[in-house]
N, C-alpha and C. Protein backbone atom coordinates (compact mmCIF):
# COMPACT_ATOMS: atom_id res chain seq x y z
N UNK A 1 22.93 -116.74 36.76
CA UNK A 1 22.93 -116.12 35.46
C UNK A 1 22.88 -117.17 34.37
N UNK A 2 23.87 -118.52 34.64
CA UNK A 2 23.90 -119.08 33.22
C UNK A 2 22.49 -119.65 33.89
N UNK A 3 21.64 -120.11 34.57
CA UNK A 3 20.43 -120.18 34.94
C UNK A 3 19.10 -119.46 34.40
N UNK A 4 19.31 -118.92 33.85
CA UNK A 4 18.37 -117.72 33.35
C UNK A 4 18.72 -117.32 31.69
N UNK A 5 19.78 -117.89 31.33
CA UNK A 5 20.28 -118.09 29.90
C UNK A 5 19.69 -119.28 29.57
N UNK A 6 20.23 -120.66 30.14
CA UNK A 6 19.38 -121.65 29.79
C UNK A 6 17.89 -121.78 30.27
N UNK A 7 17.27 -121.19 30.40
CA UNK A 7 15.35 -121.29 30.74
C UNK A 7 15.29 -120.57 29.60
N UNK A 8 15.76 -119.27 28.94
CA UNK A 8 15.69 -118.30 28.30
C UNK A 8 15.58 -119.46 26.74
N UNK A 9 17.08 -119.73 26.77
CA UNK A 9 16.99 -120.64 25.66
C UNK A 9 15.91 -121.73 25.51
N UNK A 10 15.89 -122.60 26.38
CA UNK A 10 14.58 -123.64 26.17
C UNK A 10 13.76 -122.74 25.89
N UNK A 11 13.10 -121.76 26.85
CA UNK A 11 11.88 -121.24 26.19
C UNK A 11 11.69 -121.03 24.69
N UNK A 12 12.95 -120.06 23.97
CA UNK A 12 12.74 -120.16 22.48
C UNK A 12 12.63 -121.19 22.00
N UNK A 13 13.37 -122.04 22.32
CA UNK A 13 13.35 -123.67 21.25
C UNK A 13 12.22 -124.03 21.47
N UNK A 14 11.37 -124.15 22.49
CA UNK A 14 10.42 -124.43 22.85
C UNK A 14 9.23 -124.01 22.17
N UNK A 15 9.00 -122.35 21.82
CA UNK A 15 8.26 -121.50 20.99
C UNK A 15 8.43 -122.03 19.43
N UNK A 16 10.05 -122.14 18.64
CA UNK A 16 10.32 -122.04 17.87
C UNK A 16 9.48 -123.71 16.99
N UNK A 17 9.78 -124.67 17.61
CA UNK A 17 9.48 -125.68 17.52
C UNK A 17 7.70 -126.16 17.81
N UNK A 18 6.96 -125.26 18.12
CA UNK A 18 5.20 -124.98 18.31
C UNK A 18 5.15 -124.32 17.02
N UNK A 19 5.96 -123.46 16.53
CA UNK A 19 5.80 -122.61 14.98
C UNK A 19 5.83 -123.72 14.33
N UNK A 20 6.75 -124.35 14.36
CA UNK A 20 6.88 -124.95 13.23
C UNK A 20 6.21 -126.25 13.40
N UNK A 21 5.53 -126.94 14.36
CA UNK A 21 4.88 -127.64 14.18
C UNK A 21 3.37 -127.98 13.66
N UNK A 22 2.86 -126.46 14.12
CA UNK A 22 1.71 -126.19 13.35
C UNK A 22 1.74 -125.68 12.01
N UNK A 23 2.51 -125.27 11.21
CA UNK A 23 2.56 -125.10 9.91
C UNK A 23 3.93 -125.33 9.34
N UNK A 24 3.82 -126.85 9.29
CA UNK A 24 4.94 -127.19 8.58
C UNK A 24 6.01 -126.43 7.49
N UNK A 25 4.95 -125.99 6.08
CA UNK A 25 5.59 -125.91 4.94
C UNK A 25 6.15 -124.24 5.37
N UNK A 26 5.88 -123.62 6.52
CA UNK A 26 5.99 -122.38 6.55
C UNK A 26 7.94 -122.27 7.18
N UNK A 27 9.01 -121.80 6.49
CA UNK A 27 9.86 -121.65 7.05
C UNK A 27 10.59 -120.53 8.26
N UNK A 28 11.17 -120.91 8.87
CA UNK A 28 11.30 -119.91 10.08
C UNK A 28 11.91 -118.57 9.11
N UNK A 29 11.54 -117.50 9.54
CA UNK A 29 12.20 -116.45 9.23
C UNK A 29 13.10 -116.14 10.82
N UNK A 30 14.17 -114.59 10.00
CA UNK A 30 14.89 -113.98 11.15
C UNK A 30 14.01 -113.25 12.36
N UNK A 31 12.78 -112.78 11.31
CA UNK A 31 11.96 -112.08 12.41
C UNK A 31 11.14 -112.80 13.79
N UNK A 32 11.00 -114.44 13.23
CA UNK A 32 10.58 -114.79 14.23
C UNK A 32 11.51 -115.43 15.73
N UNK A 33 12.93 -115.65 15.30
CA UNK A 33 13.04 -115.65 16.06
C UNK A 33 13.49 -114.66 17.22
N UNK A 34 13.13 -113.38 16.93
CA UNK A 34 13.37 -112.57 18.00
C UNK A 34 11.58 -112.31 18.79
N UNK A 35 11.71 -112.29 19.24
CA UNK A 35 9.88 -112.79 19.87
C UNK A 35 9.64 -111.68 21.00
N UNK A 36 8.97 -111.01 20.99
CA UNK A 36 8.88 -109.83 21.83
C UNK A 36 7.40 -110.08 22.71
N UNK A 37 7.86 -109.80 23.68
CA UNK A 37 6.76 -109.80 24.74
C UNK A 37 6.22 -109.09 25.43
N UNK A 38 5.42 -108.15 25.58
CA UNK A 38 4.88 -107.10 26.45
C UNK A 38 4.04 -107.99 27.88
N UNK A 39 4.51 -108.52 28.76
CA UNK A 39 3.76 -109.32 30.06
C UNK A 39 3.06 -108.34 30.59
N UNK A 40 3.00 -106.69 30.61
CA UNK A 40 2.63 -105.82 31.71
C UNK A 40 1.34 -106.13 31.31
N UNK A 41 0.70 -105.67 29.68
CA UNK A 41 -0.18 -105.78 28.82
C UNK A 41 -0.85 -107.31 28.55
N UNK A 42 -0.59 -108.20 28.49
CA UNK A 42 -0.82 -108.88 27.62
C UNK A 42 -0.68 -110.56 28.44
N UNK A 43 -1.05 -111.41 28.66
CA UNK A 43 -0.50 -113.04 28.80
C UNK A 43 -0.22 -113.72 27.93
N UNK A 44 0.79 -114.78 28.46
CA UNK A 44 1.41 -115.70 27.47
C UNK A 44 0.76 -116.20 26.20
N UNK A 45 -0.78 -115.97 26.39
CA UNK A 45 -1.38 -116.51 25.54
C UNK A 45 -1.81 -114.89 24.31
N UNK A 46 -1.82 -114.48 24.92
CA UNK A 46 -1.92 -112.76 23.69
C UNK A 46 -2.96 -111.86 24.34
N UNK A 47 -4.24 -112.77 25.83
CA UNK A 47 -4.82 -112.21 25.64
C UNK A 47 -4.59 -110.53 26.25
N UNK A 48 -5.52 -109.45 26.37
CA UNK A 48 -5.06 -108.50 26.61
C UNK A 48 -5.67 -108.86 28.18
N UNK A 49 -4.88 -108.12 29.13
CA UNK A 49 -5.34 -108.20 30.73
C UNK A 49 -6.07 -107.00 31.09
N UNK A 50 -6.85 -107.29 31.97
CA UNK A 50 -8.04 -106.10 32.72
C UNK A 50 -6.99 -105.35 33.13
N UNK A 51 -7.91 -104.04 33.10
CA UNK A 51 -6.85 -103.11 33.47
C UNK A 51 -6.53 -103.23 35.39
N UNK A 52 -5.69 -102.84 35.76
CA UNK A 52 -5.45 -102.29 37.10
C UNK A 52 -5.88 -102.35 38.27
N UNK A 53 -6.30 -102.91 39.52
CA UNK A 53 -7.12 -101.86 40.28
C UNK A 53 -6.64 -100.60 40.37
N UNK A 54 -7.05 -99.80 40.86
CA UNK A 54 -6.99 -98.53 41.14
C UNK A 54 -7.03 -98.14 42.70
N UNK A 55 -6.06 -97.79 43.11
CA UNK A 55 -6.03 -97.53 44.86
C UNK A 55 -6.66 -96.46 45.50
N UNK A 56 -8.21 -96.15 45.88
CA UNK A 56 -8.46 -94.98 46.03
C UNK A 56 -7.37 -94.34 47.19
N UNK A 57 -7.66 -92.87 47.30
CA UNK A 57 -6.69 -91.74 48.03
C UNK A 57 -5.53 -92.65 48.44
N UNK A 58 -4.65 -92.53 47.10
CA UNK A 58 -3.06 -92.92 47.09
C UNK A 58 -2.35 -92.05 48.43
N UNK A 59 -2.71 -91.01 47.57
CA UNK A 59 -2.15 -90.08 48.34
C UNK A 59 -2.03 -89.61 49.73
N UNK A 60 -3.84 -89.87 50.10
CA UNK A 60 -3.93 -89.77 51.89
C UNK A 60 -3.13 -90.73 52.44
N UNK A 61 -3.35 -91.74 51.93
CA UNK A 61 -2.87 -93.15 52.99
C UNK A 61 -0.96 -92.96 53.16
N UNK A 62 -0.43 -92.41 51.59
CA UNK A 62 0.84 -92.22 51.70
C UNK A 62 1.30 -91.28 52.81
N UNK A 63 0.61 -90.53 52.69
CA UNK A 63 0.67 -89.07 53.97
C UNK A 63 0.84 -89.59 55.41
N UNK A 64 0.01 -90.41 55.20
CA UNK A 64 -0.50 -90.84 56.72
C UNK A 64 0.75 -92.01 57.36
N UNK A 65 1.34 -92.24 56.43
CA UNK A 65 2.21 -93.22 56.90
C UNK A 65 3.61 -92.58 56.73
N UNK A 66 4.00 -91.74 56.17
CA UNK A 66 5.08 -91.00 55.92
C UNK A 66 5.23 -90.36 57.13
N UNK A 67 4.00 -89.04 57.15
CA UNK A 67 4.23 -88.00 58.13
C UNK A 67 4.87 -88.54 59.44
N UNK A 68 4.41 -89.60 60.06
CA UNK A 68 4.81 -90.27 61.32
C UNK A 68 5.92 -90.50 61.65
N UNK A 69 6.53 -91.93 60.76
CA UNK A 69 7.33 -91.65 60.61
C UNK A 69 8.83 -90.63 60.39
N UNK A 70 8.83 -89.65 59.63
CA UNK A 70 9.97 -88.59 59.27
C UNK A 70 9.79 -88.07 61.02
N UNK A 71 8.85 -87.92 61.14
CA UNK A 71 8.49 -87.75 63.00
C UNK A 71 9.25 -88.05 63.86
N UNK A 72 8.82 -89.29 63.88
CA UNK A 72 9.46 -89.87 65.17
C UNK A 72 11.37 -90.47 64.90
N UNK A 73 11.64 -90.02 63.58
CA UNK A 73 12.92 -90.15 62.86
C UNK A 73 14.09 -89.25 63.55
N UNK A 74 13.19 -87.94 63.42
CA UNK A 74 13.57 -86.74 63.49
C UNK A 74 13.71 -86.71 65.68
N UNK A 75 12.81 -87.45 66.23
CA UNK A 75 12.85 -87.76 67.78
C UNK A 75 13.75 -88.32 67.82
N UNK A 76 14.33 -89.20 67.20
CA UNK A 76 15.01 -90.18 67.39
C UNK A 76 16.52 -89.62 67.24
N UNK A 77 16.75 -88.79 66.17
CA UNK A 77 17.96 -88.21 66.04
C UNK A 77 18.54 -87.23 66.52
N UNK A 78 17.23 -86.58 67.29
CA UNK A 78 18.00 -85.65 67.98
C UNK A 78 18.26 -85.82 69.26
N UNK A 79 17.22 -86.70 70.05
CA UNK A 79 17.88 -87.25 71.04
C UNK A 79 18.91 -87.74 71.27
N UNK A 80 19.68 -88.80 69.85
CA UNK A 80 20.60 -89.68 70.12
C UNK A 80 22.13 -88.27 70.02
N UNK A 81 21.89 -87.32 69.57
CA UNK A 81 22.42 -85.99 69.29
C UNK A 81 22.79 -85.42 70.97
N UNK A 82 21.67 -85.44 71.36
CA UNK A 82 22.04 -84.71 72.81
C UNK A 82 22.46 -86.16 73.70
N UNK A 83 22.38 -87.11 73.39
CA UNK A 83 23.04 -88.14 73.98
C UNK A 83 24.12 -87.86 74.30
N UNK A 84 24.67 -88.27 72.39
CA UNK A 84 26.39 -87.89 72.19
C UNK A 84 27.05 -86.59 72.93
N UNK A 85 26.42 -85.46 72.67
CA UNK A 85 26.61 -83.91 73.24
C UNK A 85 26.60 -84.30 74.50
N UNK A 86 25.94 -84.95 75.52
CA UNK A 86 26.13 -85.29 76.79
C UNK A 86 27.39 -86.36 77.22
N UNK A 87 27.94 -86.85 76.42
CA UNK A 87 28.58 -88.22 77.38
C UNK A 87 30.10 -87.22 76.11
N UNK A 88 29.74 -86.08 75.64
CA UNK A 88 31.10 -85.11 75.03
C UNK A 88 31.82 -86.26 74.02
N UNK A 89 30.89 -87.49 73.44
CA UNK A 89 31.34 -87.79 72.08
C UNK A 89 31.86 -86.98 71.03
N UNK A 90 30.88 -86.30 70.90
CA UNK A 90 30.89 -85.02 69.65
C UNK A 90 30.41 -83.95 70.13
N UNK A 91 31.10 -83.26 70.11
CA UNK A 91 30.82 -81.86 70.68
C UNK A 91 31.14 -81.05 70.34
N UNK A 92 30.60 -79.89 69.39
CA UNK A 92 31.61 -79.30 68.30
C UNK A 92 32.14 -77.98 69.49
N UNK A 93 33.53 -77.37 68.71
CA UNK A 93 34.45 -76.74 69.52
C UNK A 93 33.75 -75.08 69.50
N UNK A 94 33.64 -74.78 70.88
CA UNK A 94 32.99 -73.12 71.02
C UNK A 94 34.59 -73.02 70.83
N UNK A 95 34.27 -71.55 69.36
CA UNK A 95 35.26 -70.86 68.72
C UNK A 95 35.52 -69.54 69.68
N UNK A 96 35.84 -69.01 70.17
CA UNK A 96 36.12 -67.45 70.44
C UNK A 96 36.36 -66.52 69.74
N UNK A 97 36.04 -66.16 68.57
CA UNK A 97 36.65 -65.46 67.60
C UNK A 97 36.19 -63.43 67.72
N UNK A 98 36.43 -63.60 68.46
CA UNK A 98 36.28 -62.02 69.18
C UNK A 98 37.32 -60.95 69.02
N UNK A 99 38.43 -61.42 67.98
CA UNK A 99 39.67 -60.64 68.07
C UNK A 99 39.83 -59.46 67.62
């Protein structure tokens, strides 16, 4: 954490001190030093970034890897179910309630 405070800090001093080296007579205001960055949009340098690829059929491929899985999840748990039920780990209690 204090790791990531000090990079944080150099970086501003770092910015703050490029302002002011290219235009001397210009004094820092409050606004600049809060410096906002959009990275999703944009690089260090301002320009704007290409958009995205685009993943064709998100959706099939998600399917296709899900469905299987929850699958063989669902094999898995109920076997380990009749395991337990077999070796009378857990075995819930037959009630008689016939009264």
């Amino acid at each position: 954490m204090a790791n990531t405070l000090l990079r944080q800090a150099m970086q501003l001093f770092t910015r703050n001190q490029g302002a002011l080296g290219r235009n001397p007579s210009v004094k820092p205001s409050n606004i600049s030093r809060t410096i906002q960055s959009r990275t999703a949009v944009s690089s260090t340098s301002g320009a704007i970034l290409p958009k995205p690829d685009k993943t064709p059929f998100g959706l099939i491929r998600m399917t296709i890897v899900v469905v299987p899985f929850l699958y063989v999840g669902t094999l898995i748990s109920k076997n380990f179910a009749a395991l337990l039920e077999e070796h009378d780990i857990f075995v819930p209690e037959d009630d008689d309630d016939d009264d």
